[in-house]
N, C-alpha and C. Protein backbone atom coordinates (compact mmCIF):
# COMPACT_ATOMS: atom_id res chain seq x y z
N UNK A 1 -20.98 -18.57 -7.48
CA UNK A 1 -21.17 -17.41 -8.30
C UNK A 1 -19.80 -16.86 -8.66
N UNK A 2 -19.68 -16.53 -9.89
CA UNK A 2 -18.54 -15.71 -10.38
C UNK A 2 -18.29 -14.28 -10.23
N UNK A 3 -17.21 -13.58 -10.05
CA UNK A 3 -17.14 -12.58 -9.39
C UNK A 3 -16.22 -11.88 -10.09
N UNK A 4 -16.02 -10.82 -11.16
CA UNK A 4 -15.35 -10.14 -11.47
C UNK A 4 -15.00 -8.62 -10.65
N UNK A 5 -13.83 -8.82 -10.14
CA UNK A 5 -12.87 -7.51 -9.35
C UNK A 5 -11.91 -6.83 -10.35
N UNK A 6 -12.43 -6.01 -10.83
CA UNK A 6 -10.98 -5.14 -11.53
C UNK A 6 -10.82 -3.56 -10.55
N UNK A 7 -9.27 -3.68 -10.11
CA UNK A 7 -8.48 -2.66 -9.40
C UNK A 7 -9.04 -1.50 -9.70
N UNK A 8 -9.26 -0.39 -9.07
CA UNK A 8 -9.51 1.05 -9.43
C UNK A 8 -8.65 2.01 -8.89
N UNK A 9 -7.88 3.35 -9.16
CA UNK A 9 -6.94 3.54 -8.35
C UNK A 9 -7.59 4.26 -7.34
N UNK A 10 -6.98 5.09 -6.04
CA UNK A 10 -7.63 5.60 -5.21
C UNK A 10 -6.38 7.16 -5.34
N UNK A 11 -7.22 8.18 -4.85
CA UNK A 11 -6.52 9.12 -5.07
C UNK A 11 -5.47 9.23 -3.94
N UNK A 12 -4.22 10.03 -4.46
CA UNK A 12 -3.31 10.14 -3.37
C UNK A 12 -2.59 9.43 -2.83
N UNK A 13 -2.61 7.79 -3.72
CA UNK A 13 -2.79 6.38 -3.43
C UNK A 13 -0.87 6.74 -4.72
N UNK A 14 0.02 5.97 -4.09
CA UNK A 14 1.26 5.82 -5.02
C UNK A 14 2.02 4.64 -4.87
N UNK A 15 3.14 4.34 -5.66
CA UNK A 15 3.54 3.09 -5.57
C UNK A 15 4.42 2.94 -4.47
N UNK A 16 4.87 4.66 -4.15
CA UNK A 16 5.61 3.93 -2.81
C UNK A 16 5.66 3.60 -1.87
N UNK A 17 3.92 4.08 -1.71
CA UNK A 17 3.38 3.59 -0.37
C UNK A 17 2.98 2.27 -0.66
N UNK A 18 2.58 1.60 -1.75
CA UNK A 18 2.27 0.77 -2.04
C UNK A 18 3.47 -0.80 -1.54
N UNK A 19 4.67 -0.53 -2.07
CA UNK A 19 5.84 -1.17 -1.93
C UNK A 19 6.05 -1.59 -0.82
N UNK A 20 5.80 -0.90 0.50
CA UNK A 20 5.58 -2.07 1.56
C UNK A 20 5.11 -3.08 1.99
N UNK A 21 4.04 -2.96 1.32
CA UNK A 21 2.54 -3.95 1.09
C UNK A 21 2.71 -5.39 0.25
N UNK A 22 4.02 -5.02 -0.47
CA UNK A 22 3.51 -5.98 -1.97
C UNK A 22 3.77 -7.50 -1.68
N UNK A 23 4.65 -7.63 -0.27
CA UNK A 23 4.57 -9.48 0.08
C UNK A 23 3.77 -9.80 0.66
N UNK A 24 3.21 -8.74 1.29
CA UNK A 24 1.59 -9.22 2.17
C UNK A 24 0.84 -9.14 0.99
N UNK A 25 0.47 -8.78 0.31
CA UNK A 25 -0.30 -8.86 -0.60
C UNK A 25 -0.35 -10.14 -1.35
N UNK A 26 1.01 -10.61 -2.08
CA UNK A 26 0.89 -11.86 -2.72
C UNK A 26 1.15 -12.98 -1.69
N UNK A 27 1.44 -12.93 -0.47
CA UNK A 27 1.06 -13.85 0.31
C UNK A 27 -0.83 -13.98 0.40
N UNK A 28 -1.33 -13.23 0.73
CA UNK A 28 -2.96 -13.48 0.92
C UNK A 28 -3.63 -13.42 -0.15
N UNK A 29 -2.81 -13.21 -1.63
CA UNK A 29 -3.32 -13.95 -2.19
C UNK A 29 -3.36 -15.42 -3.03
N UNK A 30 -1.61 -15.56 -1.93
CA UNK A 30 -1.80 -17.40 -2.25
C UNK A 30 -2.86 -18.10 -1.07
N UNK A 31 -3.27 -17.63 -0.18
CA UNK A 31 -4.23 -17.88 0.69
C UNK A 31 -5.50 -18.04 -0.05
N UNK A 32 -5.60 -17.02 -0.26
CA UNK A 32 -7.33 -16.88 -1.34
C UNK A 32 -7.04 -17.96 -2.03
N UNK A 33 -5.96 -18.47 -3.44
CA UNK A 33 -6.13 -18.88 -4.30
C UNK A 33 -6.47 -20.20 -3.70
N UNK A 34 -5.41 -20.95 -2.41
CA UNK A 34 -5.41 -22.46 -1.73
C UNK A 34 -7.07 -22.19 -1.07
N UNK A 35 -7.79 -21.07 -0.81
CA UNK A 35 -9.40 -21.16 -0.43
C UNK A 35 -10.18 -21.63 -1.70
N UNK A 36 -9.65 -21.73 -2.85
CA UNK A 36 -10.30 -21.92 -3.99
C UNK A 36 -11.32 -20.82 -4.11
N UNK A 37 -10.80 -19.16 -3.24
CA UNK A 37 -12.25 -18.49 -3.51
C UNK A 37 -11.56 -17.35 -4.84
N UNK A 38 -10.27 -17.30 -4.61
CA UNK A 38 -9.55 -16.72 -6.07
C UNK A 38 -9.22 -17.29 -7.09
N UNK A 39 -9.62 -17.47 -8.10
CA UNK A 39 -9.38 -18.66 -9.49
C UNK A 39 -8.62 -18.23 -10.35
N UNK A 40 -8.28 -17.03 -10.47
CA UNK A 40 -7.31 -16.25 -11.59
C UNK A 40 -7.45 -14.43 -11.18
N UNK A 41 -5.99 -14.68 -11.80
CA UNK A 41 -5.68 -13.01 -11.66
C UNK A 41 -4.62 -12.92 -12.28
N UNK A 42 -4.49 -11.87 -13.05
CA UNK A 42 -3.95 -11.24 -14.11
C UNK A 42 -3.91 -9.45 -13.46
N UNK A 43 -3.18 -9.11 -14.26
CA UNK A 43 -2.45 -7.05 -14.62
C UNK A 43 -3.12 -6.78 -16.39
N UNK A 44 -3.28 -5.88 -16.07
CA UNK A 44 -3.78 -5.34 -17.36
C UNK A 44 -2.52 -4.45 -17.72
N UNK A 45 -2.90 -4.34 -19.23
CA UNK A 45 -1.12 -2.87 -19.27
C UNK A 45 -0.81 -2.37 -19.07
N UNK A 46 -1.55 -1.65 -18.13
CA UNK A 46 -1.21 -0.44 -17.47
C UNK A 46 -1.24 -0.76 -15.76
N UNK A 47 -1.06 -2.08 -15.64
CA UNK A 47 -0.86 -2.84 -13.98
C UNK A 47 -1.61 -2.80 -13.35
N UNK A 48 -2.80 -2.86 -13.83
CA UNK A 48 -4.23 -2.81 -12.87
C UNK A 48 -4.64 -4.11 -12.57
N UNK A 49 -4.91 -4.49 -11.61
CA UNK A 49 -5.07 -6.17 -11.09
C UNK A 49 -6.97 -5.96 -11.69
N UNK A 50 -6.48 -7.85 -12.17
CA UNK A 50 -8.53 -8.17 -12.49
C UNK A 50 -8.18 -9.36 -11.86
N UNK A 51 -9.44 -10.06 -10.81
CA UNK A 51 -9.33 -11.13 -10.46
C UNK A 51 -10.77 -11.60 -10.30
N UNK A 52 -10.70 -13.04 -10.82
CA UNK A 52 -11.91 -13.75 -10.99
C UNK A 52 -12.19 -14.56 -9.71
N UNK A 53 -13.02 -14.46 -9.18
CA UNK A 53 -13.57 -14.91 -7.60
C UNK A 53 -14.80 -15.86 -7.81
N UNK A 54 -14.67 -17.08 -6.68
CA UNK A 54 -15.93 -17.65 -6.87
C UNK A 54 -16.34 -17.77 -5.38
N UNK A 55 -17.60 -16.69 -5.45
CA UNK A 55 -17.92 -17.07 -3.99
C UNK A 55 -19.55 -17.28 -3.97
N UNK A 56 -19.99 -16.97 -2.68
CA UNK A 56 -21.80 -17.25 -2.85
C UNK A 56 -22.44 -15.76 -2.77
N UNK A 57 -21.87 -14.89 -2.87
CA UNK A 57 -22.13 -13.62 -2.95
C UNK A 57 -21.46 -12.56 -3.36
N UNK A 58 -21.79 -11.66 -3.64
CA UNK A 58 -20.96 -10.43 -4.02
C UNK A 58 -20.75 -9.65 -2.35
N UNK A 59 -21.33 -10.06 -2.21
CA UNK A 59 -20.58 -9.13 -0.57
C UNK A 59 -19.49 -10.27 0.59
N UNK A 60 -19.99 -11.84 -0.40
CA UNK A 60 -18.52 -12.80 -0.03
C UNK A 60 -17.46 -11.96 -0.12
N UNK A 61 -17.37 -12.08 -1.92
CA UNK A 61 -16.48 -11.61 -2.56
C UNK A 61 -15.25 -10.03 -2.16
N UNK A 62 -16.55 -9.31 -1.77
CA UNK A 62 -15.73 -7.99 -0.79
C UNK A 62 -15.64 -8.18 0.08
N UNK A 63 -15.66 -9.13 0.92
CA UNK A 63 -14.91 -9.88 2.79
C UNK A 63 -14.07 -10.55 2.00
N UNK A 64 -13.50 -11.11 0.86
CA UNK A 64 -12.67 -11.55 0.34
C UNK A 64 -11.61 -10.51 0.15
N UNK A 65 -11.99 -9.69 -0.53
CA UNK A 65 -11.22 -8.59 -1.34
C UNK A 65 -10.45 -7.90 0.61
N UNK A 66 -11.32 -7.64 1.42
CA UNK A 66 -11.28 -6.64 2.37
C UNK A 66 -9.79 -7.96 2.88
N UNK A 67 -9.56 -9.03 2.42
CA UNK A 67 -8.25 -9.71 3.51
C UNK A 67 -7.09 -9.21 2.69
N UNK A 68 -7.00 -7.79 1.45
CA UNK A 68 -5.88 -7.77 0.46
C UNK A 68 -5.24 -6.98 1.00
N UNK A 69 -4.13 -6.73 1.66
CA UNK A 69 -3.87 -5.69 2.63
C UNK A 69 -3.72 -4.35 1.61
N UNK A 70 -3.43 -4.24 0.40
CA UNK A 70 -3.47 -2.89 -0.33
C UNK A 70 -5.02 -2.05 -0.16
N UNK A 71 -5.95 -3.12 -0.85
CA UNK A 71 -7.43 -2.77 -0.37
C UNK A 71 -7.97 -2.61 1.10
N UNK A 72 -7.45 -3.42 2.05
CA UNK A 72 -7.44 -2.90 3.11
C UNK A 72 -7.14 -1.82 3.77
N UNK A 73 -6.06 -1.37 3.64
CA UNK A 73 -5.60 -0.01 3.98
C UNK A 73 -5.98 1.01 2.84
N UNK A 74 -6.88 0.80 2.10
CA UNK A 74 -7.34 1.78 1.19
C UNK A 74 -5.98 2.25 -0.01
N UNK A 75 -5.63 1.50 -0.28
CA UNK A 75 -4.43 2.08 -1.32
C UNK A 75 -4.95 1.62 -2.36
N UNK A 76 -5.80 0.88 -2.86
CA UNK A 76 -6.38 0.81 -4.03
C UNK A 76 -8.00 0.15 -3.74
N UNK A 77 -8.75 0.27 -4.94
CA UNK A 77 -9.88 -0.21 -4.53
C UNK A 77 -10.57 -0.92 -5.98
N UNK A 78 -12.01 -1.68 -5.80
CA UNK A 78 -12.08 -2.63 -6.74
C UNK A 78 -13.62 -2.20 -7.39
N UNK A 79 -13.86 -2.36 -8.61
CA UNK A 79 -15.50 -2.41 -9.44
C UNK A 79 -15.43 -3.74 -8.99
N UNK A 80 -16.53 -3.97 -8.20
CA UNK A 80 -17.14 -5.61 -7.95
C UNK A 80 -18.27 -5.64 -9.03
N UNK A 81 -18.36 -6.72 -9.95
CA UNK A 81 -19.44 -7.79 -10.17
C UNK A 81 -19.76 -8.77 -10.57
N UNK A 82 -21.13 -9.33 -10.26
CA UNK A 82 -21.47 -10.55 -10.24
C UNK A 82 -21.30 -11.21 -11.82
N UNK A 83 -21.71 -12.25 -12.40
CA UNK A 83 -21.36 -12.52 -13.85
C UNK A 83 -22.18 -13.39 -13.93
N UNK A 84 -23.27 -13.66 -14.88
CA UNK A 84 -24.32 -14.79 -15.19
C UNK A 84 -23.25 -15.44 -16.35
N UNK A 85 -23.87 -16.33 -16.22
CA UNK A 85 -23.43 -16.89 -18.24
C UNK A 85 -24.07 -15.98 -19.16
N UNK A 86 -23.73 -16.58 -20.41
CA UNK A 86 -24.23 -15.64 -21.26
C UNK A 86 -25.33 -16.70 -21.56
N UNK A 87 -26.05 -16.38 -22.44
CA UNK A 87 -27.83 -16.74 -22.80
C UNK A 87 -28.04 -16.88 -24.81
N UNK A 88 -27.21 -15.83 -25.37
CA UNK A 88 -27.42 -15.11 -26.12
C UNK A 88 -27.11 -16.79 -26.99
N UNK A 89 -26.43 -17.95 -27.28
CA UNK A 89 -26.68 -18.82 -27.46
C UNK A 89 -27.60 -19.50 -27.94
N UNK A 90 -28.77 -19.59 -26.72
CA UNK A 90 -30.16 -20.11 -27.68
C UNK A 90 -30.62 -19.45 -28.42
N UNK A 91 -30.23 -18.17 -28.76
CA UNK A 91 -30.81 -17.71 -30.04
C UNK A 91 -30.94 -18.46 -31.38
N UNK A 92 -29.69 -19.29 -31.22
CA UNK A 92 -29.27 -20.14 -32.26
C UNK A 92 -30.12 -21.25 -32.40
N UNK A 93 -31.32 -21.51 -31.52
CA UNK A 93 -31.67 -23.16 -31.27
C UNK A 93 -33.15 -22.54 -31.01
N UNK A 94 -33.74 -21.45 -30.35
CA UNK A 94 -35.07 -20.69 -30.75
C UNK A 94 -35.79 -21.10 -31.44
């Protein structure tokens, strides 16, 4: 199952607390990516992390998210969801 995570900020939450965090962070998430359970991740323009997850659940996916040490220690947090394909296709073939 596909798993869309985009970052949310948390209040009270700043970058300079953040800055201690940031090699543990991209360390676990070269971990995730070699689990094949992180498939892509990208910043949006305004530096908000989205990352595409493939796991067998959406509550995988947040025991996934919970190994990010920023999300862990609550310095930022994520909109989890699940993602079907789209359908809207056979309309064309109906």
């Amino acid at each position: 199952m596909r798993i869309l995570a985009i970052e949310r900020d948390v209040a009270g939450a700043n970058a300079d607390q953040m800055r201690s965090f940031l090699r543990a962070e991209a360390e676990e998430v070269w971990a995730l990516q070699q689990a094949d359970i992180l498939r892509e991740i990208w910043f949006t323009g305004d530096h908000r992390a989205v990352l595409m997850l493939e796991c067998e659940s959406v509550a995988a996916a947040q025991a996934a998210l919970g190994t990010l040490p920023l999300y862990r220690d609550g310095l930022i947090d994520f909109e989890v969801a699940a993602l079907r394909p789209y359908d809207g296709l056979e309309r064309l073939f109906g």
